[in-house]
N, C-alpha and C. Protein backbone atom coordinates (compact mmCIF):
# COMPACT_ATOMS: atom_id res chain seq x y z
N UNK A 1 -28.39 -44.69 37.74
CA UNK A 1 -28.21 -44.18 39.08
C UNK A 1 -27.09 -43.15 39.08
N UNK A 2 -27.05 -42.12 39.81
CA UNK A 2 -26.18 -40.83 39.77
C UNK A 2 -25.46 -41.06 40.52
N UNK A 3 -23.77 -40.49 40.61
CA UNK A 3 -23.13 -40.78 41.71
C UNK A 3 -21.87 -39.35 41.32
N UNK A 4 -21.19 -39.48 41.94
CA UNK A 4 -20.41 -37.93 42.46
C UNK A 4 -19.04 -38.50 41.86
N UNK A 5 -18.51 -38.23 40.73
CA UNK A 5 -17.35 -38.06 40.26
C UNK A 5 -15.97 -37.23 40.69
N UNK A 6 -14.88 -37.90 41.15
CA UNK A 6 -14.07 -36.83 42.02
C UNK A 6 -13.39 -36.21 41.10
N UNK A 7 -13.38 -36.65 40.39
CA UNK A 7 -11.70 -36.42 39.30
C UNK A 7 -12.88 -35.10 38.33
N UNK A 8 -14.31 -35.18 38.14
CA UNK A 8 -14.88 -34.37 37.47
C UNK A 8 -15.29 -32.84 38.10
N UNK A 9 -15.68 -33.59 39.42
CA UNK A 9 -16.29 -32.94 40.57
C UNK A 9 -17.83 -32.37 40.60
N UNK A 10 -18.28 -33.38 39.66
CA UNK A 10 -19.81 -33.30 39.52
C UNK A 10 -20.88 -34.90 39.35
N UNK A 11 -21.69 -34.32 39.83
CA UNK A 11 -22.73 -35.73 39.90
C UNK A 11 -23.07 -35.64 38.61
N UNK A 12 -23.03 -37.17 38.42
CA UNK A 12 -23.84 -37.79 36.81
C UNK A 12 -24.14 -39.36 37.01
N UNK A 13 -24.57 -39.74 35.64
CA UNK A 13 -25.46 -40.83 35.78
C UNK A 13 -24.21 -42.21 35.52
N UNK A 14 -24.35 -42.75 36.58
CA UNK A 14 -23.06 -44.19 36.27
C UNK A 14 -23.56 -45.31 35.30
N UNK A 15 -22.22 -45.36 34.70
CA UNK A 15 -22.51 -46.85 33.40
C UNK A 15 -21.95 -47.57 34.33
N UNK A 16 -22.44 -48.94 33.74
CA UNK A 16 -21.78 -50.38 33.61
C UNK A 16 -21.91 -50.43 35.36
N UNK A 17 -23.14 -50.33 36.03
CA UNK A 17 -23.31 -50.24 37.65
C UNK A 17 -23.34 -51.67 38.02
N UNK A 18 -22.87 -52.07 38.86
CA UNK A 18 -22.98 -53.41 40.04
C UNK A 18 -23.39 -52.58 41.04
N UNK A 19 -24.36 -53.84 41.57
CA UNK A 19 -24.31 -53.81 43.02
C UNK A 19 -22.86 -54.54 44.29
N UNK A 20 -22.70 -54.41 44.92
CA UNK A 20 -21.65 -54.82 45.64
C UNK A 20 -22.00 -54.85 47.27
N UNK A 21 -21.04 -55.22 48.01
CA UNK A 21 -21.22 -55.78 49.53
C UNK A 21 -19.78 -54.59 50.20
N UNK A 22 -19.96 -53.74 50.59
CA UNK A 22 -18.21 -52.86 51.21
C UNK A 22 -18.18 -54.21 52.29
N UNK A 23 -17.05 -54.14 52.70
CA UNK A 23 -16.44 -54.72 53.42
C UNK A 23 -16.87 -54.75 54.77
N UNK A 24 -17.24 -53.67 55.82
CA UNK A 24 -18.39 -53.23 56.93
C UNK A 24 -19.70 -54.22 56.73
N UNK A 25 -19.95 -54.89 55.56
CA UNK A 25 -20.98 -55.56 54.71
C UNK A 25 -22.19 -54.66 54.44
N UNK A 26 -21.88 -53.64 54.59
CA UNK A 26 -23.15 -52.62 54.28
C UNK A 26 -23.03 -52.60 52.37
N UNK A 27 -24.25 -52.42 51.83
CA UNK A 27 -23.69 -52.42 50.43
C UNK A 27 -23.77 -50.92 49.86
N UNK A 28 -23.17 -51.47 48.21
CA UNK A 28 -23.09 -50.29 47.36
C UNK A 28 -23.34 -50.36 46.03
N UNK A 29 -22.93 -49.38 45.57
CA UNK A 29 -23.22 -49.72 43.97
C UNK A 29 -21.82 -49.07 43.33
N UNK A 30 -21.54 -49.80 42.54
CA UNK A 30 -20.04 -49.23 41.84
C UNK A 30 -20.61 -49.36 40.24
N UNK A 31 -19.71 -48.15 39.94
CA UNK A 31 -19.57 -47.58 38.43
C UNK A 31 -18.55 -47.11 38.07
N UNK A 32 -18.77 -46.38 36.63
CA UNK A 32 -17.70 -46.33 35.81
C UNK A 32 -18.19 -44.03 35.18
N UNK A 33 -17.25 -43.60 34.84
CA UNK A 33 -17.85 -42.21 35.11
C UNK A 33 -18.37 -42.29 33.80
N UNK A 34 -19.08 -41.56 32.74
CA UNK A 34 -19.21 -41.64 31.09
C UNK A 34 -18.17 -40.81 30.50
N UNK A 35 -17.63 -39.70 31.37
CA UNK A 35 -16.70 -38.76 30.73
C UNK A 35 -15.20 -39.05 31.26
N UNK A 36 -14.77 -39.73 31.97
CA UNK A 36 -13.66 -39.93 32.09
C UNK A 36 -13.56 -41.06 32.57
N UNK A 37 -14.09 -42.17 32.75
CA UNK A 37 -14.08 -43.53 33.17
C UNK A 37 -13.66 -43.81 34.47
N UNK A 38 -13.15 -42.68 35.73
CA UNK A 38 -12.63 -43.30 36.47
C UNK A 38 -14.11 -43.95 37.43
N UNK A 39 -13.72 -44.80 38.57
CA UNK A 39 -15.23 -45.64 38.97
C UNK A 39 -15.71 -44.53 40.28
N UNK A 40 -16.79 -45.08 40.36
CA UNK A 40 -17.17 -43.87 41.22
C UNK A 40 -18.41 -45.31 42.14
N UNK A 41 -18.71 -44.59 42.83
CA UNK A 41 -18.96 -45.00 43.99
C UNK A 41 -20.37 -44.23 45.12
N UNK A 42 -21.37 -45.20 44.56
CA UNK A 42 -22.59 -44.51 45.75
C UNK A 42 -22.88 -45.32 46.96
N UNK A 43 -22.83 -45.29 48.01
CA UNK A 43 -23.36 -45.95 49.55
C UNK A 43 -24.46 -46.21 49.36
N UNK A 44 -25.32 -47.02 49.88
CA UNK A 44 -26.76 -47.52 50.23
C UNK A 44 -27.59 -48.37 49.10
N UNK A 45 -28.03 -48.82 49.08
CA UNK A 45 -29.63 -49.94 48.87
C UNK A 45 -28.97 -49.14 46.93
N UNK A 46 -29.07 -49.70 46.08
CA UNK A 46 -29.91 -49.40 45.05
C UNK A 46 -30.93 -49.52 44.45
C-alpha cells in the first residue's frame, strides 16, 4: 500500500504495514518508509 513520506516528500510503497484504529476511531494503516524508515501514515479502510 502507498503512502506519502514527509521527510522524502514523495509517495511510495509502505513496509512492515498494520492496520490500526486513530483515536476519532476512524481507522488507518501505519508504516515504515523503505528509504529512510521514518513511519508514515495513510487514512481510510485498507
Amino acid at each position: 500500500m502507498k503512502g506519502y513520506c514527509v521527510k522524502c516528500r514523495e509517495k511510495k510503497e509502505m513496509q512492515d504495514t498494520k492496520s490500526i484504529t486513530m483515536k476519532n476511531g476512524k481507522p488507518a494503516t501505519q508504516g515504515t518508509c523503505p528509504t529512510c524508515g521514518t513511519k508514515m501514515f495513510r487514512i481510510g479502510k485498507s
